[in-house]
Each structure stands twice: as C-alpha cells, then as structure tokens.
N, C-alpha and C. Protein backbone atom coordinates (compact mmCIF):
# COMPACT_ATOMS: atom_id res chain seq x y z
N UNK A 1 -17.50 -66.66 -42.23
CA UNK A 1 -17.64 -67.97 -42.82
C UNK A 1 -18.88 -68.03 -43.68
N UNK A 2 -18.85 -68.87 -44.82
CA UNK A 2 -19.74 -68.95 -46.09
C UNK A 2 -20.37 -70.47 -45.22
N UNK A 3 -21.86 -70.43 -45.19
CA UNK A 3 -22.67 -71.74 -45.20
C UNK A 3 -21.81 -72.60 -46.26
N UNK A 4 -22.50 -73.83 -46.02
CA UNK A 4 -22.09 -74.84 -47.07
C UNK A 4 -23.49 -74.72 -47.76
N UNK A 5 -23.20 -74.35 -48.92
CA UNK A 5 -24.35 -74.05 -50.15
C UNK A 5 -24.16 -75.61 -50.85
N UNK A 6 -23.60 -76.19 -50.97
CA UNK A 6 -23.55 -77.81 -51.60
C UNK A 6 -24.60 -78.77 -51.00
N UNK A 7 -24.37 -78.63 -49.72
CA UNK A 7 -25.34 -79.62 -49.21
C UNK A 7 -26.71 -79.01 -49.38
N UNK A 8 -27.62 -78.06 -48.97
CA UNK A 8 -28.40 -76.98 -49.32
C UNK A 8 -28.68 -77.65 -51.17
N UNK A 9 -27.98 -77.09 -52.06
CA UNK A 9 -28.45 -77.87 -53.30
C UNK A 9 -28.71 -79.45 -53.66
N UNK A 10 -28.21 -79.81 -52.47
CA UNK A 10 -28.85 -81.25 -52.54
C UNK A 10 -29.92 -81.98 -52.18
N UNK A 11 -30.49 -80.96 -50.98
CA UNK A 11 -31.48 -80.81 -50.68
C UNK A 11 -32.26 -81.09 -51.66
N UNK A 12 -32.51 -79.69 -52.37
CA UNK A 12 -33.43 -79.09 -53.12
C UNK A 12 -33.23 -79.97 -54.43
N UNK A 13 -32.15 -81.08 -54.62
CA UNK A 13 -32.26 -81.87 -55.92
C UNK A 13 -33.13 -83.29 -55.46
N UNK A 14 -33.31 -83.07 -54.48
CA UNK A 14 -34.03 -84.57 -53.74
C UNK A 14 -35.41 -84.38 -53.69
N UNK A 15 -36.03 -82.61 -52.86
CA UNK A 15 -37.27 -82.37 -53.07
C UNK A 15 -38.06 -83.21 -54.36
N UNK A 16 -37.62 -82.82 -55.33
CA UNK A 16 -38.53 -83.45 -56.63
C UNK A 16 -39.19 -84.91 -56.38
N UNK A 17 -38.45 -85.74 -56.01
CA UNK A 17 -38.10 -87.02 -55.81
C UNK A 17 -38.82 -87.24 -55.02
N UNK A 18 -38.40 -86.90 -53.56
CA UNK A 18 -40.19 -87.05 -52.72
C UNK A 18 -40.94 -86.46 -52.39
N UNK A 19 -41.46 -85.27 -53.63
CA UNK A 19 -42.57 -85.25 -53.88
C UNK A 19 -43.28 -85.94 -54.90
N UNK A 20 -42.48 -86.43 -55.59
CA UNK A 20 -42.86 -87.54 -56.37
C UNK A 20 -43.43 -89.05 -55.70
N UNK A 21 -42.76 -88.94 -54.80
CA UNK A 21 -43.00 -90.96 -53.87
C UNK A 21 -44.17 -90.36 -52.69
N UNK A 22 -44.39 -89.20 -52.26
CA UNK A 22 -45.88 -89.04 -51.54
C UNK A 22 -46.62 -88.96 -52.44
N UNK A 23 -46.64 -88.52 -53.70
CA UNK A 23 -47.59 -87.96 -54.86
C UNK A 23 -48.23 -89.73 -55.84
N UNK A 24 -47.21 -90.88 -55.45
CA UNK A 24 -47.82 -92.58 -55.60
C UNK A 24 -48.14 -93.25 -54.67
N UNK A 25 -47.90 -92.47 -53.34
CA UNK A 25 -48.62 -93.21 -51.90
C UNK A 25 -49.96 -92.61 -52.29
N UNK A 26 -50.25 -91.25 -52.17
CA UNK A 26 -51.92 -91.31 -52.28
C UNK A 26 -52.82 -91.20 -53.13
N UNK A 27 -51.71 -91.63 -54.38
CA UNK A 27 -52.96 -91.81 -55.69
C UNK A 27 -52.48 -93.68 -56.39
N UNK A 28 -51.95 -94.35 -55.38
CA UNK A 28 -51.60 -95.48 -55.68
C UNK A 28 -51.82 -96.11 -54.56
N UNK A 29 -51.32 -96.44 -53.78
CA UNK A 29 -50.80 -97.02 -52.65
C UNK A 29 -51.46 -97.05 -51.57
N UNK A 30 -51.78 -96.07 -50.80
CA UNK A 30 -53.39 -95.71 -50.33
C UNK A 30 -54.69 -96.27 -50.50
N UNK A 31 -55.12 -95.69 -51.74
CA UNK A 31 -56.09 -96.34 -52.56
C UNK A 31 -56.64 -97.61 -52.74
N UNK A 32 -55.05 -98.48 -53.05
CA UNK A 32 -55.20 -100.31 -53.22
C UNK A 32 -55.47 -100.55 -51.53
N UNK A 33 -54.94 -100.36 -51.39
CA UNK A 33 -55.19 -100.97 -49.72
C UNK A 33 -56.09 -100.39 -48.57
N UNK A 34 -56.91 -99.39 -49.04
CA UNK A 34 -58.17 -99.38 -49.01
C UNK A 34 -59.00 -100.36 -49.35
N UNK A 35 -58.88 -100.48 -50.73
CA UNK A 35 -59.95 -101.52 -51.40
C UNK A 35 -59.67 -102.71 -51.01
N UNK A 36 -58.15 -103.43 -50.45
CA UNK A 36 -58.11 -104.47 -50.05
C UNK A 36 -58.58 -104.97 -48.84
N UNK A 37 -58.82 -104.03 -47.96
CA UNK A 37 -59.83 -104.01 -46.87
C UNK A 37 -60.88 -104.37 -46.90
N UNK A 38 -61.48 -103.66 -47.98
CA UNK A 38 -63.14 -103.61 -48.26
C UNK A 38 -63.49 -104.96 -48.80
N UNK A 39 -62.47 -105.14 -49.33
CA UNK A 39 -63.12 -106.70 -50.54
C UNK A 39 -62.44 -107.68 -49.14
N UNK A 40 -61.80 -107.74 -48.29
CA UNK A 40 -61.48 -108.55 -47.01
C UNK A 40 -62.57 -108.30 -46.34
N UNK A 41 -63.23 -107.35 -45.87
CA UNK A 41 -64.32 -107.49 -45.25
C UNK A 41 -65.39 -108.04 -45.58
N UNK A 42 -65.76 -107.60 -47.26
CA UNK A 42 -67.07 -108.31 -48.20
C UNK A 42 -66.70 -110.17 -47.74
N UNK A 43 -65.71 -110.40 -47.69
CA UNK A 43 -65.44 -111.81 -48.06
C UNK A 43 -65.50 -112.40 -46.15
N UNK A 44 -65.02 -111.76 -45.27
CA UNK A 44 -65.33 -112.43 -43.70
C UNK A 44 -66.58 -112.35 -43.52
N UNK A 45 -67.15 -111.21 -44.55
CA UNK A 45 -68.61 -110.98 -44.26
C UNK A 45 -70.01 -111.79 -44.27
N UNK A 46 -69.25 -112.90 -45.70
CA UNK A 46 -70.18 -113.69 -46.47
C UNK A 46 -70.98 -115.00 -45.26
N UNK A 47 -72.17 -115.41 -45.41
CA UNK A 47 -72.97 -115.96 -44.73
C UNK A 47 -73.08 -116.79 -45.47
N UNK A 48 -73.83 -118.24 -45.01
CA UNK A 48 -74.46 -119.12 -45.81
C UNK A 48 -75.55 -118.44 -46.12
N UNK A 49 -76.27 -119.01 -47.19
CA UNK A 49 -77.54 -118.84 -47.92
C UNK A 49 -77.61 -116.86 -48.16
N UNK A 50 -76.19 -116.60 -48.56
CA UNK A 50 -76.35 -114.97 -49.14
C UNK A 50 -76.01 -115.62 -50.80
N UNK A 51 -76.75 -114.90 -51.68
CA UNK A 51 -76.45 -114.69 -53.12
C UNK A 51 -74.90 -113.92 -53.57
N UNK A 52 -74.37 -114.99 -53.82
CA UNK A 52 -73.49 -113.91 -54.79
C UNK A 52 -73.14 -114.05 -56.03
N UNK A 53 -71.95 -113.28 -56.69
CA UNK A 53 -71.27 -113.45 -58.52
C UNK A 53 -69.91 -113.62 -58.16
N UNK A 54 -69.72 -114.93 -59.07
CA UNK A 54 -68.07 -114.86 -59.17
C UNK A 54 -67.65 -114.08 -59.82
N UNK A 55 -66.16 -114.19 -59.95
CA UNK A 55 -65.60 -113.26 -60.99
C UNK A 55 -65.47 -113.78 -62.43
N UNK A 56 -66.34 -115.12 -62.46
CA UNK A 56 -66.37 -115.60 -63.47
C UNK A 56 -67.83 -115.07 -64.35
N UNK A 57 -68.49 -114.62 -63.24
CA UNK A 57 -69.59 -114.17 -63.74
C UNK A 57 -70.63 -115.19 -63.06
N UNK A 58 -70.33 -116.95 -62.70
CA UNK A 58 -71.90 -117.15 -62.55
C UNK A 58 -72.49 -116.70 -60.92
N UNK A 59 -73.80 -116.59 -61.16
CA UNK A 59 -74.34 -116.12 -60.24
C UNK A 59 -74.88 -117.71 -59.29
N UNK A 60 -74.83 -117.24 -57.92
CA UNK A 60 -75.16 -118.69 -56.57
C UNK A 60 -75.62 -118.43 -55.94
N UNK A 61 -75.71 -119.47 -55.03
CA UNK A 61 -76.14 -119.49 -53.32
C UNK A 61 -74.85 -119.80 -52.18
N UNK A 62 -74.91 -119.48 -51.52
CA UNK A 62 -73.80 -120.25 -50.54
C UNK A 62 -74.12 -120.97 -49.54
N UNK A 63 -73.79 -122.27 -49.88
CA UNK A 63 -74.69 -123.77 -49.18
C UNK A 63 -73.80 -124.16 -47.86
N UNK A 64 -72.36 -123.67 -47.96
CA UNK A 64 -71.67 -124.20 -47.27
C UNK A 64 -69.91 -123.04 -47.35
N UNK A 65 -69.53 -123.33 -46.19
CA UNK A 65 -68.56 -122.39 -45.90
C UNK A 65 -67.25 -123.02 -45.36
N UNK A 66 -65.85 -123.26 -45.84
CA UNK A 66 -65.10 -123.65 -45.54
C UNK A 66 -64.00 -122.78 -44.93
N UNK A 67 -62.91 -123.06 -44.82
CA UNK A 67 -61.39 -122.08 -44.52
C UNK A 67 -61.12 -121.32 -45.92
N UNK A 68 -60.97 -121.82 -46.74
CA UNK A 68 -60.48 -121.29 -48.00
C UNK A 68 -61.44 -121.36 -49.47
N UNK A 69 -62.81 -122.08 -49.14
CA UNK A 69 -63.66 -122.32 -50.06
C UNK A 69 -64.83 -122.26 -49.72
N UNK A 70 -65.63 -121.76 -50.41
CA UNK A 70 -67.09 -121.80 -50.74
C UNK A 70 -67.48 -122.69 -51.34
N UNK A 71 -68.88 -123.75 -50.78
CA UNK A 71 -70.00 -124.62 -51.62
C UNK A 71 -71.06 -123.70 -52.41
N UNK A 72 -71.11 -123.11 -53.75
CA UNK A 72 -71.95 -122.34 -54.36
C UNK A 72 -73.30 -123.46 -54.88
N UNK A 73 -74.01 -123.09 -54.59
CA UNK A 73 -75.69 -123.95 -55.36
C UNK A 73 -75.92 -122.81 -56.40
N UNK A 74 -75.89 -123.33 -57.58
CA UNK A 74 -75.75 -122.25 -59.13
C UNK A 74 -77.46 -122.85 -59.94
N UNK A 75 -77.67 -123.93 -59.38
CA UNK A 75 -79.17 -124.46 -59.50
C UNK A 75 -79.59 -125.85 -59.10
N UNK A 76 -80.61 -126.22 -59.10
CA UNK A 76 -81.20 -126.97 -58.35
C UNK A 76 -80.12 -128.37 -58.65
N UNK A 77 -79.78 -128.94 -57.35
CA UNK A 77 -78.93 -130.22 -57.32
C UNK A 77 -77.37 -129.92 -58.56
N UNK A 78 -77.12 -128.75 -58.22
CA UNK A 78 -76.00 -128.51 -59.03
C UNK A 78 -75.21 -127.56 -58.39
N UNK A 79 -73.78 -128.15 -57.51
CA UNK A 79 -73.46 -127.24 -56.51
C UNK A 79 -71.71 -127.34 -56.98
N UNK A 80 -70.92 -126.28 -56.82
CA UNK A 80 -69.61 -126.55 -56.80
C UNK A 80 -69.33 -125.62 -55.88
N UNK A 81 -67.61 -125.81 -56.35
CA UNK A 81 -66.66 -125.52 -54.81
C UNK A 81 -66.02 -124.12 -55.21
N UNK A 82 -65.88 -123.51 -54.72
CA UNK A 82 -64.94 -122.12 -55.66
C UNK A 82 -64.31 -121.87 -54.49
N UNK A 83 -62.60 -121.17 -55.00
CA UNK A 83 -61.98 -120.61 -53.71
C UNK A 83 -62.98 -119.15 -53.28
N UNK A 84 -62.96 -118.90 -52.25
CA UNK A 84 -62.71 -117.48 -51.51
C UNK A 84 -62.63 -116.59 -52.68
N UNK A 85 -61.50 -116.39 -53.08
CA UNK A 85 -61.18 -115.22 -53.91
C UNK A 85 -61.99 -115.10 -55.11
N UNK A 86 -62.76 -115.98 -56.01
CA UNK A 86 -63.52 -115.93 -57.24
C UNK A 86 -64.46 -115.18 -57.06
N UNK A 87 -64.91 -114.62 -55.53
CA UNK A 87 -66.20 -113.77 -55.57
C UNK A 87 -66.11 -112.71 -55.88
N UNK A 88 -66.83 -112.55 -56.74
CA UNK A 88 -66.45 -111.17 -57.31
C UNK A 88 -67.58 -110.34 -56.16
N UNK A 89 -68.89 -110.28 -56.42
CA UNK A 89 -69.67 -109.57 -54.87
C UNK A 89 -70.54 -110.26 -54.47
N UNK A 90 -71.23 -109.48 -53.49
CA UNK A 90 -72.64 -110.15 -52.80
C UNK A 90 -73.60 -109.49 -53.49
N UNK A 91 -74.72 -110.38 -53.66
CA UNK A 91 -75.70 -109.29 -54.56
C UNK A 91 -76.49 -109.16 -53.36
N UNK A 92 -76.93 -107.93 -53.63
CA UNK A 92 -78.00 -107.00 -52.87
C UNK A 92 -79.34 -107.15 -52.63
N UNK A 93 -79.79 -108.07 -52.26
CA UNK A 93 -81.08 -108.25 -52.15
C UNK A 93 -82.17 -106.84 -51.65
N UNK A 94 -83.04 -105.94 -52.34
CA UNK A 94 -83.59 -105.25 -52.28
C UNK A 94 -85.13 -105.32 -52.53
C-alpha cells in the first residue's frame, strides 16, 4: 500500500500560512499588548500631586483623581478635567 501523499501535500501547503500568523503574533501582537500593560500600569500608577503631559502636549499637576478622570492644575487657579487616557506620561522628576 502507497501512503496517502495528498493529505501530506496539504500539509506542507498550510506550513507557509502559519508560519506566517506566528511570524504577526510576535512582531505585532505580542508587542501591542505588552505596551498596553505598561501604559495600564503608568495610568493605575498615577498619584495626586505627580507632574504629567497630555497627549495634547500641555504639561500639569494632578489635584484630584476620579474613576475615569483627572483634575490637572496647568497653572495657578487654572485647573481642568481630562479623561484618563489623554496622558500621554508622567514626567520624571530628577
């Protein structure tokens, strides 16, 4: 009796394929959700009275801390509300 050589080439027509879909898990997929960790942690991390930058660019204080929003103090008696997500980082006090 002859193997079945058909199924065997089908195999080997699929290889390509996922090595292609492991080859966007760890130069895609991986990667993002790494960083979505990190910027989840930067953000549970945040304290009152730490400095940070939105992603708008202006630079604050954080006066106050809500569920879904930040009170930023951007200068004296001049405070607004920004969601969570606008922070772009914490600056580093050194």
């Amino acid at each position: 009796m002859q193997p079945n050589t058909g199924s065997a080439a089908a195999i080997y027509q699929f290889l390509p394929i996922i090595f292609i879909f492991i080859m966007f898990y760890f130069f895609f997929i991986r990667p993002q959700s790494t960083e979505q960790k990190k910027r989840q942690a930067m953000l549970d991390g945040i304290k009152k009275n730490d400095e940070v930058v939105t992603s708008g660019g202006i630079y604050g204080t954080i006066v106050n801390i809500k569920d879904k929003t930040f009170t930023l103090r951007i200068d004296d008696n001049v405070k607004i509300e920004i969601d969570k997500n606008a922070v772009g980082h914490v600056v580093v006090k050194s």
